[in-house]
PDB file of N, CA and C in Angstrom:
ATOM      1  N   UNK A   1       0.854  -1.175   0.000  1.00  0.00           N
ATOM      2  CA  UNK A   1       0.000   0.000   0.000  1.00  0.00           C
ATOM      3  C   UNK A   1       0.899   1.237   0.000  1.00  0.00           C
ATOM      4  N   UNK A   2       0.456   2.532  -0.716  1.00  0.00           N
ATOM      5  CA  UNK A   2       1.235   3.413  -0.678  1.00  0.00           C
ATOM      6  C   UNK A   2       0.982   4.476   0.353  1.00  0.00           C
ATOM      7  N   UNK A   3       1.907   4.901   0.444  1.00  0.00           N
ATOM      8  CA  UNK A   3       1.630   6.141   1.428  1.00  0.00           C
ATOM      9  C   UNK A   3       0.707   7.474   1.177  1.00  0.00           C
ATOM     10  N   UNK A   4       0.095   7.296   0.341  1.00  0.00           N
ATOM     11  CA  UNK A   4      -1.184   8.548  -0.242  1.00  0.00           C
ATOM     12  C   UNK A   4      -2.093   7.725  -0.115  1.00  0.00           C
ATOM     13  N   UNK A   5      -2.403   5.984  -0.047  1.00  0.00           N
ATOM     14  CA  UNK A   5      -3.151   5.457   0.132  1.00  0.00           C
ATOM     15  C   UNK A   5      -3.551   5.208   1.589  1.00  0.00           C
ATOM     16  N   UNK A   6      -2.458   4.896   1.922  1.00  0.00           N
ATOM     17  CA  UNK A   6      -2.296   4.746   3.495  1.00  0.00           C
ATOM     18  C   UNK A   6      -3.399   6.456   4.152  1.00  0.00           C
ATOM     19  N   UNK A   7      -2.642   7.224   3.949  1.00  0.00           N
ATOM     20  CA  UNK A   7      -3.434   8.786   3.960  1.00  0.00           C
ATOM     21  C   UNK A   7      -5.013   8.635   4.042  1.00  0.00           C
ATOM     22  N   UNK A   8      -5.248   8.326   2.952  1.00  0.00           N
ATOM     23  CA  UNK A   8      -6.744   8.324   2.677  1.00  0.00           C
ATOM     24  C   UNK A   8      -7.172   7.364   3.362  1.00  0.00           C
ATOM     25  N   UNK A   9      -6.976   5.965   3.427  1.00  0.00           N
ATOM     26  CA  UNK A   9      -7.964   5.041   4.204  1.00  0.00           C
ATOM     27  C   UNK A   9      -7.685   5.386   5.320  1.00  0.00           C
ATOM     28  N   UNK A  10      -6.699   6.294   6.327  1.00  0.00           N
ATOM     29  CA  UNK A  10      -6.813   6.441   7.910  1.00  0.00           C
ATOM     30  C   UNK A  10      -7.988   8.008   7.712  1.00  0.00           C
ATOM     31  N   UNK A  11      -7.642   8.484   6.651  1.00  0.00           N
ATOM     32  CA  UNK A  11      -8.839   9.761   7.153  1.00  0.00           C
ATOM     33  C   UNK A  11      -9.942   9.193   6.877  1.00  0.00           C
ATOM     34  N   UNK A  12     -10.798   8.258   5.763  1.00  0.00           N
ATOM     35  CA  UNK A  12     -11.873   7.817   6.077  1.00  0.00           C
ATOM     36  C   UNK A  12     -12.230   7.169   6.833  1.00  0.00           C
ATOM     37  N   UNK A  13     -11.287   5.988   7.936  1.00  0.00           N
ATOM     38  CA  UNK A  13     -11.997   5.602   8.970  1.00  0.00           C
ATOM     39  C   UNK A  13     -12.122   6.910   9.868  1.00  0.00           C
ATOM     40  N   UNK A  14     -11.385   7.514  10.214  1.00  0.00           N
ATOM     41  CA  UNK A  14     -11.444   9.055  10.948  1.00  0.00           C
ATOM     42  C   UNK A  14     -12.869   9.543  10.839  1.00  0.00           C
ATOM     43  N   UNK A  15     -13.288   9.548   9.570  1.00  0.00           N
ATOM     44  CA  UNK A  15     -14.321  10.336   9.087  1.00  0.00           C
ATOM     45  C   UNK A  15     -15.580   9.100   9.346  1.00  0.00           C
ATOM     46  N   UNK A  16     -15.433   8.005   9.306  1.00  0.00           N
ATOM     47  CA  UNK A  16     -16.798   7.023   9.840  1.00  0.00           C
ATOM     48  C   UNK A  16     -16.909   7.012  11.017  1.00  0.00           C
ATOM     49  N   UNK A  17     -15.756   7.251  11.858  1.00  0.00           N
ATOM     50  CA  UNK A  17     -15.518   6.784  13.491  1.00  0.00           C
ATOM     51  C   UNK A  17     -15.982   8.132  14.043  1.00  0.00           C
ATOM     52  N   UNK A  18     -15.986   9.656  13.533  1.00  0.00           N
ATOM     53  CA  UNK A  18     -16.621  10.737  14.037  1.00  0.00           C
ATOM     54  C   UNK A  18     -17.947  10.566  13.302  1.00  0.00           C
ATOM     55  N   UNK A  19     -18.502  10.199  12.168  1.00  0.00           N
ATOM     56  CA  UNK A  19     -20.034  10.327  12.351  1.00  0.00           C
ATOM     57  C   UNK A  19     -20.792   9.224  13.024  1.00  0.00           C
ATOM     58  N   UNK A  20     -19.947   7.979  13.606  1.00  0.00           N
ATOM     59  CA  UNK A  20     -20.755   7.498  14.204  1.00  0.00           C
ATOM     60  C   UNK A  20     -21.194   7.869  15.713  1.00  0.00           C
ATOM     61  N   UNK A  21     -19.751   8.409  16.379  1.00  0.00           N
ATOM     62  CA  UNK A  21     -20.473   8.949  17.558  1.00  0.00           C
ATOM     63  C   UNK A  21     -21.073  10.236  17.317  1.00  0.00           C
ATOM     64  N   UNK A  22     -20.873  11.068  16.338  1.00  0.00           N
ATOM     65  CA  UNK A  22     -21.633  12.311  16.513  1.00  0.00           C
ATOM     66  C   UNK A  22     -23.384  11.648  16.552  1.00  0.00           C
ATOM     67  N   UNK A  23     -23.625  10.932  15.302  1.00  0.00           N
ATOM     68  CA  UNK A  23     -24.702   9.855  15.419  1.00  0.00           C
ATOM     69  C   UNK A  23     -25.176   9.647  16.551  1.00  0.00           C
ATOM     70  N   UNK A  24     -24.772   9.204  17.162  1.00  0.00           N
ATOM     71  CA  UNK A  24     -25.283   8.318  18.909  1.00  0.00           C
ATOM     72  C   UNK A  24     -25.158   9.400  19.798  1.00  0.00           C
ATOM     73  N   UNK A  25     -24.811  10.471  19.449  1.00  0.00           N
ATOM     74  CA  UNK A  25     -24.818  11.658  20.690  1.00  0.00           C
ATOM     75  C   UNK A  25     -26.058  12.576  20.266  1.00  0.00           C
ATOM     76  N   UNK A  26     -25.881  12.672  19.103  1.00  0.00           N
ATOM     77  CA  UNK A  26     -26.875  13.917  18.853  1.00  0.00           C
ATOM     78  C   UNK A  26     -28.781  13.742  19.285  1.00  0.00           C
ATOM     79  N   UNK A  27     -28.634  12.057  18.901  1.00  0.00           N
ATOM     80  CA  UNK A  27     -29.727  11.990  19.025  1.00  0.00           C
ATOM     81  C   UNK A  27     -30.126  11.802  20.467  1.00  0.00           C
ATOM     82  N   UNK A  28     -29.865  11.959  21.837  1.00  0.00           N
ATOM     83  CA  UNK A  28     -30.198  11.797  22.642  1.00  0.00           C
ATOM     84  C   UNK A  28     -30.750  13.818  23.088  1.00  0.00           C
ATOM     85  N   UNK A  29     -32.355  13.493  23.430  1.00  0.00           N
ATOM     86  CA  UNK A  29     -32.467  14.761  23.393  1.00  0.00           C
ATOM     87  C   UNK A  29     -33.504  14.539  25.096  1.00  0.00           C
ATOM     88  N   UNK A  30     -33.745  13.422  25.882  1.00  0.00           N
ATOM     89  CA  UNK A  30     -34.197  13.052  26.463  1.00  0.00           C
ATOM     90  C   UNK A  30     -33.469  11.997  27.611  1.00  0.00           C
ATOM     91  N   UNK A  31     -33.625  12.691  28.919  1.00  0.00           N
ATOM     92  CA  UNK A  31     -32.780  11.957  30.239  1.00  0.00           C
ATOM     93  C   UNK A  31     -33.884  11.960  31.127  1.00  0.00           C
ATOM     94  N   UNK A  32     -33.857  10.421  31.792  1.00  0.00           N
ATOM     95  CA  UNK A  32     -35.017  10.365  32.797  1.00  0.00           C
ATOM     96  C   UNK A  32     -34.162   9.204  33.980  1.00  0.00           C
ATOM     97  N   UNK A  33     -34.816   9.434  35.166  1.00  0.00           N
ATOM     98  CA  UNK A  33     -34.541   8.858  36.307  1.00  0.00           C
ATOM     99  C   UNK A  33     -35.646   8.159  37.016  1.00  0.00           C
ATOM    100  N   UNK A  34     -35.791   6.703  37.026  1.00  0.00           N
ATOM    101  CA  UNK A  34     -36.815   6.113  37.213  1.00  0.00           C
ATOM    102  C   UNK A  34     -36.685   5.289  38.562  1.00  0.00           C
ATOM    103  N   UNK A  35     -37.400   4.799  39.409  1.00  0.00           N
ATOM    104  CA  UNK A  35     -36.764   3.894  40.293  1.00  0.00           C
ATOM    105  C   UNK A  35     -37.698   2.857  40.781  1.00  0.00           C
ATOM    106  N   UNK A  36     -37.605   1.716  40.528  1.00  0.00           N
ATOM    107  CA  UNK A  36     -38.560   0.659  40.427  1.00  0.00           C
ATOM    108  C   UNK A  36     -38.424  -0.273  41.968  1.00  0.00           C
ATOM    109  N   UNK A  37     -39.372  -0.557  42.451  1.00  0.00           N
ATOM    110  CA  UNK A  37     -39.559  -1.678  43.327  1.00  0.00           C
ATOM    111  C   UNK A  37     -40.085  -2.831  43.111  1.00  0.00           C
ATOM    112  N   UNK A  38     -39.107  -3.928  43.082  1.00  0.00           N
ATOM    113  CA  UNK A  38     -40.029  -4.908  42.734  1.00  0.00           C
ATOM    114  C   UNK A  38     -39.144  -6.439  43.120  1.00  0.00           C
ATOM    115  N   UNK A  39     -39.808  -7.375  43.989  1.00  0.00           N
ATOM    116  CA  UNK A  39     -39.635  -8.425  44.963  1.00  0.00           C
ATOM    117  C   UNK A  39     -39.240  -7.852  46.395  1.00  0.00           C
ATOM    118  N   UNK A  40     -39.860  -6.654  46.855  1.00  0.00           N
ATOM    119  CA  UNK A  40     -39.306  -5.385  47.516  1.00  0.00           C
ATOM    120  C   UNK A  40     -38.033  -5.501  48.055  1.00  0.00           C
ATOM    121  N   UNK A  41     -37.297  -5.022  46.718  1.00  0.00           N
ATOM    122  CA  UNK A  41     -35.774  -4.147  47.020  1.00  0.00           C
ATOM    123  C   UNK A  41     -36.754  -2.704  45.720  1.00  0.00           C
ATOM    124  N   UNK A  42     -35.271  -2.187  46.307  1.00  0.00           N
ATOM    125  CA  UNK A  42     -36.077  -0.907  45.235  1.00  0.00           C
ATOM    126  C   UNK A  42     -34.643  -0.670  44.692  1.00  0.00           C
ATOM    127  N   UNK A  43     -34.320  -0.184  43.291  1.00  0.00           N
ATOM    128  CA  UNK A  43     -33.677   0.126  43.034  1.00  0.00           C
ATOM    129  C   UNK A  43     -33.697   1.576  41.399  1.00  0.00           C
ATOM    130  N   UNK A  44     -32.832   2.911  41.917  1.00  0.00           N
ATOM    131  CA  UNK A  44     -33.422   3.768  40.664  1.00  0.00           C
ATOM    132  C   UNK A  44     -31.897   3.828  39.895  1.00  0.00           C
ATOM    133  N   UNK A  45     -32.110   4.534  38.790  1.00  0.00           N
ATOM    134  CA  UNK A  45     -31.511   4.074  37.606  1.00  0.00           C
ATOM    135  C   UNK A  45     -31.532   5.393  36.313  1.00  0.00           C
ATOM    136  N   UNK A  46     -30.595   5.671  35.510  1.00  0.00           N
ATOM    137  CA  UNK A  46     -31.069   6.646  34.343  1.00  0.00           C
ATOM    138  C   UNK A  46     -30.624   6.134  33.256  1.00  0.00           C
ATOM    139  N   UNK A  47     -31.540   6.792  32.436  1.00  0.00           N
ATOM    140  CA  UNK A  47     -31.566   6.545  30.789  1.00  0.00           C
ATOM    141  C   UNK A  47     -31.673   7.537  30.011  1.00  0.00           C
ATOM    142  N   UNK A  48     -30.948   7.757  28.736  1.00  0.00           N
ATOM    143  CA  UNK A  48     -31.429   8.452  27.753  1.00  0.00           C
ATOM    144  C   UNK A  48     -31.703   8.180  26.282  1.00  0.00           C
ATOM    145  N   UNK A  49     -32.083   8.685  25.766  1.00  0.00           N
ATOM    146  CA  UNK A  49     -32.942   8.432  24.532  1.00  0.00           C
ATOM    147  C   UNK A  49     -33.136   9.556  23.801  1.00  0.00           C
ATOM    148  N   UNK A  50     -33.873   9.100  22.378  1.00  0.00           N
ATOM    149  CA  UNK A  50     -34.374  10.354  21.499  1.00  0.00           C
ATOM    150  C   UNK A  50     -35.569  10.981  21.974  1.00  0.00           C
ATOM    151  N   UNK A  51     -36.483  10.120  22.530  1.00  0.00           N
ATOM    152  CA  UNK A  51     -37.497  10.188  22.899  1.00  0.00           C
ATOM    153  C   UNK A  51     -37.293  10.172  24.783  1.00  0.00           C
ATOM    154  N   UNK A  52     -38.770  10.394  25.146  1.00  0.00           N
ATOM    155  CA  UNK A  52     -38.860  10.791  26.444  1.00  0.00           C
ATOM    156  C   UNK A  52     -39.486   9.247  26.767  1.00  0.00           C
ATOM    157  N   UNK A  53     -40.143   8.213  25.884  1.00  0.00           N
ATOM    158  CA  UNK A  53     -40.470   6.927  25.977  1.00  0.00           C
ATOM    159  C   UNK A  53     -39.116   6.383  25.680  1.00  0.00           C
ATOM    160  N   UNK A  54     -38.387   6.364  24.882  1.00  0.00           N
ATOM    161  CA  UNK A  54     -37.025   5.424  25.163  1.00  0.00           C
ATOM    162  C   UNK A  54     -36.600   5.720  26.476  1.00  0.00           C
ATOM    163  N   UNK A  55     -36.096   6.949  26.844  1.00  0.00           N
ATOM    164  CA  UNK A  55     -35.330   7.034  28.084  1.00  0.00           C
ATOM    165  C   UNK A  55     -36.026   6.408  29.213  1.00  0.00           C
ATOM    166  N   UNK A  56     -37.177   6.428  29.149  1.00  0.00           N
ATOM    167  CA  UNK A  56     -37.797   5.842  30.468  1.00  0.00           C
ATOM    168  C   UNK A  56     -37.423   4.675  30.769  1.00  0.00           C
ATOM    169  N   UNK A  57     -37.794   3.909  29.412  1.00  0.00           N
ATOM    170  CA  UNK A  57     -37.573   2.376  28.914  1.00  0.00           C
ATOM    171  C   UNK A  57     -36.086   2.301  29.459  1.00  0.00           C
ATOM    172  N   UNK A  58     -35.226   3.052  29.007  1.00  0.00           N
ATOM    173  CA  UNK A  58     -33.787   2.354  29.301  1.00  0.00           C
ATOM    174  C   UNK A  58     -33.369   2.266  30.548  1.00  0.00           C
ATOM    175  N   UNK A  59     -34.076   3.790  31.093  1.00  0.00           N
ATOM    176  CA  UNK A  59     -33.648   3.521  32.858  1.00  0.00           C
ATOM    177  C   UNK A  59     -33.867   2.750  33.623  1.00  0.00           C
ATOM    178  N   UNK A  60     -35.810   2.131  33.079  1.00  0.00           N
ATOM    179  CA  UNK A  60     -36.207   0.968  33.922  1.00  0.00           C
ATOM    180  C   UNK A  60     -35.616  -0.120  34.102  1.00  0.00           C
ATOM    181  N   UNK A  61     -34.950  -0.603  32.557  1.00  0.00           N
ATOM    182  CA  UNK A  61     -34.636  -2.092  32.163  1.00  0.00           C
ATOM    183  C   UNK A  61     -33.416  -1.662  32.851  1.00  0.00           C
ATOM    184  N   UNK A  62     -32.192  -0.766  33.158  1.00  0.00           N
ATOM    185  CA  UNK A  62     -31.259  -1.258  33.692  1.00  0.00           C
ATOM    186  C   UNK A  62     -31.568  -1.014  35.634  1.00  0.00           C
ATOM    187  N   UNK A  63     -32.513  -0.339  36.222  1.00  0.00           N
ATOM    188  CA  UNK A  63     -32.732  -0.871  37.216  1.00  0.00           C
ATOM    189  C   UNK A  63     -33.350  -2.055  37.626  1.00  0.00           C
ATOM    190  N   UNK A  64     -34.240  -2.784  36.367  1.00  0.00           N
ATOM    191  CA  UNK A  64     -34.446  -3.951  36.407  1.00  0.00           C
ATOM    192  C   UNK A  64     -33.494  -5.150  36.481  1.00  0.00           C
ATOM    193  N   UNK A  65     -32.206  -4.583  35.916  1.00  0.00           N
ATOM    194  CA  UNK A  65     -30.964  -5.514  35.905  1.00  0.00           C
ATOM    195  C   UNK A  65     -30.297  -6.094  37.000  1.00  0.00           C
ATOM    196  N   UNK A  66     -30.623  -5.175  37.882  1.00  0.00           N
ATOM    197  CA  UNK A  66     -30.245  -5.504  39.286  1.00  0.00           C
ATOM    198  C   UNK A  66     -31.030  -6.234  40.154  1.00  0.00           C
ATOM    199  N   UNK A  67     -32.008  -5.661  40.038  1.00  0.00           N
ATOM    200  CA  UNK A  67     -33.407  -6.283  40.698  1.00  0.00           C
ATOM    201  C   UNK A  67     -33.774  -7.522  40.298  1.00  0.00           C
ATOM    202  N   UNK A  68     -34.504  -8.035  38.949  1.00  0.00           N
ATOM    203  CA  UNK A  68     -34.379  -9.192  38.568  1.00  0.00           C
ATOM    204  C   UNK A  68     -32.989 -10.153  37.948  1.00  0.00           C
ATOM    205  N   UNK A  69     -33.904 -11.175  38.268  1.00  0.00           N
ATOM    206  CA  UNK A  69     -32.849 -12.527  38.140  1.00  0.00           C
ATOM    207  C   UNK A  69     -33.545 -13.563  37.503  1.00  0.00           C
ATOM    208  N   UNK A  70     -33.185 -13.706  36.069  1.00  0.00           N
ATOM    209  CA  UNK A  70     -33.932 -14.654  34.777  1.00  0.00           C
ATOM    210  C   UNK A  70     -34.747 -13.913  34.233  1.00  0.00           C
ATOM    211  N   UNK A  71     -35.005 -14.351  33.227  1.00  0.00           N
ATOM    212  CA  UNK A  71     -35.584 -13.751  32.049  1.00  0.00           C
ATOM    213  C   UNK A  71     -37.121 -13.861  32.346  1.00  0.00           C
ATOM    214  N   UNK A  72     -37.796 -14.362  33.322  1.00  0.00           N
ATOM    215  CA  UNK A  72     -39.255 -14.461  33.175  1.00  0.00           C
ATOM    216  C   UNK A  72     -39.517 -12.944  34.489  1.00  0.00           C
ATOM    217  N   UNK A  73     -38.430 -12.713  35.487  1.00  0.00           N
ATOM    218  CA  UNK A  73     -37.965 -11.737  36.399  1.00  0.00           C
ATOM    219  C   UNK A  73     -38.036 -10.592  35.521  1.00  0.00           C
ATOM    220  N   UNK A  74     -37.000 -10.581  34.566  1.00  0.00           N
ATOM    221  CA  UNK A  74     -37.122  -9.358  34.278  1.00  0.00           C
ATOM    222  C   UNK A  74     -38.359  -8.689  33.194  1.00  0.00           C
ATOM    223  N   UNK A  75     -38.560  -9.646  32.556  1.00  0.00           N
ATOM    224  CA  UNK A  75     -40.144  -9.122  31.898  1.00  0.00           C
ATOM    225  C   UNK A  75     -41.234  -9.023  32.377  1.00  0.00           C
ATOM    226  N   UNK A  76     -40.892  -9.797  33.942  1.00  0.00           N
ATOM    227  CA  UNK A  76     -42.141  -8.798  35.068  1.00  0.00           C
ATOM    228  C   UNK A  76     -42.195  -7.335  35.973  1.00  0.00           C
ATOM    229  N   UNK A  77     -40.876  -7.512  35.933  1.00  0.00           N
ATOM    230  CA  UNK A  77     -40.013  -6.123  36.153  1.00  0.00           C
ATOM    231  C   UNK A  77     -39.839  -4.903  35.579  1.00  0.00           C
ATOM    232  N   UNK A  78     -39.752  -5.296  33.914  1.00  0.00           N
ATOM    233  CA  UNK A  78     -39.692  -4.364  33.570  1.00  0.00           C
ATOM    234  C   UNK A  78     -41.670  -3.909  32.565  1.00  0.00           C
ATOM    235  N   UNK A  79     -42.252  -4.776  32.847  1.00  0.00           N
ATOM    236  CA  UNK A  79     -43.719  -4.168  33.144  1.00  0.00           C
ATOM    237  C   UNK A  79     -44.179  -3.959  34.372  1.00  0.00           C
ATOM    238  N   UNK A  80     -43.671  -4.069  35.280  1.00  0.00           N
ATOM    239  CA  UNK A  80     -44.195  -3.516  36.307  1.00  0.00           C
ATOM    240  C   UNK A  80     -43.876  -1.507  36.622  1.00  0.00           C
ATOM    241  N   UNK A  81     -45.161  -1.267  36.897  1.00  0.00           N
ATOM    242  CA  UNK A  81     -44.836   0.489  36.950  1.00  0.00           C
ATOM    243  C   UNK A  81     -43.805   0.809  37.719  1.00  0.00           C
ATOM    244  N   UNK A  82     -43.855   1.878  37.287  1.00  0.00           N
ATOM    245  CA  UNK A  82     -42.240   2.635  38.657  1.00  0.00           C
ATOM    246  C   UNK A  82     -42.537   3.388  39.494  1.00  0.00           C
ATOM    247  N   UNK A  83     -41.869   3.216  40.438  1.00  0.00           N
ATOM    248  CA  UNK A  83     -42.310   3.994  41.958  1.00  0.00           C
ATOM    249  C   UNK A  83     -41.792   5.077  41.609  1.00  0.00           C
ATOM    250  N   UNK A  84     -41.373   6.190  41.240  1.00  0.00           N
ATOM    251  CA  UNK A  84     -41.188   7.581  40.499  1.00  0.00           C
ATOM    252  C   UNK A  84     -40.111   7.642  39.100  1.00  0.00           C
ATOM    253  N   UNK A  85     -40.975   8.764  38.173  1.00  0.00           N
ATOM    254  CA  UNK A  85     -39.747   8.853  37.359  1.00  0.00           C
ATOM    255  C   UNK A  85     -39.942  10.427  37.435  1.00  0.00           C
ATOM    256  N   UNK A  86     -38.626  11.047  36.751  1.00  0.00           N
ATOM    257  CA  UNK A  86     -38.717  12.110  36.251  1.00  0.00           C
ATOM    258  C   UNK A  86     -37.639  12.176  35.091  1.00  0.00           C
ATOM    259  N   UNK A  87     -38.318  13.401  34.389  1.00  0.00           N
ATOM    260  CA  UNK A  87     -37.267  13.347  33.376  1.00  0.00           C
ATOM    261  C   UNK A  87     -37.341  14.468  32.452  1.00  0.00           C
ATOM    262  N   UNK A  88     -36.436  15.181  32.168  1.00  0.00           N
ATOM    263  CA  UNK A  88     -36.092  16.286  31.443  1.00  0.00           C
ATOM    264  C   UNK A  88     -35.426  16.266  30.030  1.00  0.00           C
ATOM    265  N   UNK A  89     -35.502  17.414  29.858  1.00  0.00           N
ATOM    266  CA  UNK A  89     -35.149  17.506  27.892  1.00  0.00           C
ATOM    267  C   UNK A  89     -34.298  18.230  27.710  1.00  0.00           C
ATOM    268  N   UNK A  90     -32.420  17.620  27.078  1.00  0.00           N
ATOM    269  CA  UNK A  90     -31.787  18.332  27.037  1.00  0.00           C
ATOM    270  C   UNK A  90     -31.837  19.745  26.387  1.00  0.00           C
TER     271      UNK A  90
END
């Protein structure tokens, strides 16, 4: 490979590797703090998202992560309501 080649394929990964995180940053326009009880432990948690429904979603499922244990746990967990959320818009 030559060295003008070499050049170009490090600036285009450069150039995929900044639009992918600009990608995954920009779109978060939504942060929420949720905190779930459930087999009573309680545990709260945050998420963000594009939406004000993703972020909720993400905060729950990772305070659900803690809380439940197996997969039939956590899909009761993470339908079960939350003992508070809040959440704001960047």
């Amino acid at each position: 490979m030559t060295r003008k080649a070499k050049w170009v394929t490090t600036g285009a990964l450069v150039l995929v590797m900044g639009y992918v995180v600009y990608g995954s940053i920009a779109r978060v326009e939504h942060e929420c703090s949720v905190c779930v009880v459930f087999n009573g432990r309680t545990r709260c948690a945050r998420g963000a998202g594009a939406t004000e429904a993703e972020a909720r979603r993400g905060a729950q499922t990772a305070a659900c992560g803690v809380l439940a244990s197996g997969m039939d746990e956590s899909i009761r967990c993470d339908n079960a309501p939350p003992r508070s959320v809040q959440c704001s818009t960047r």
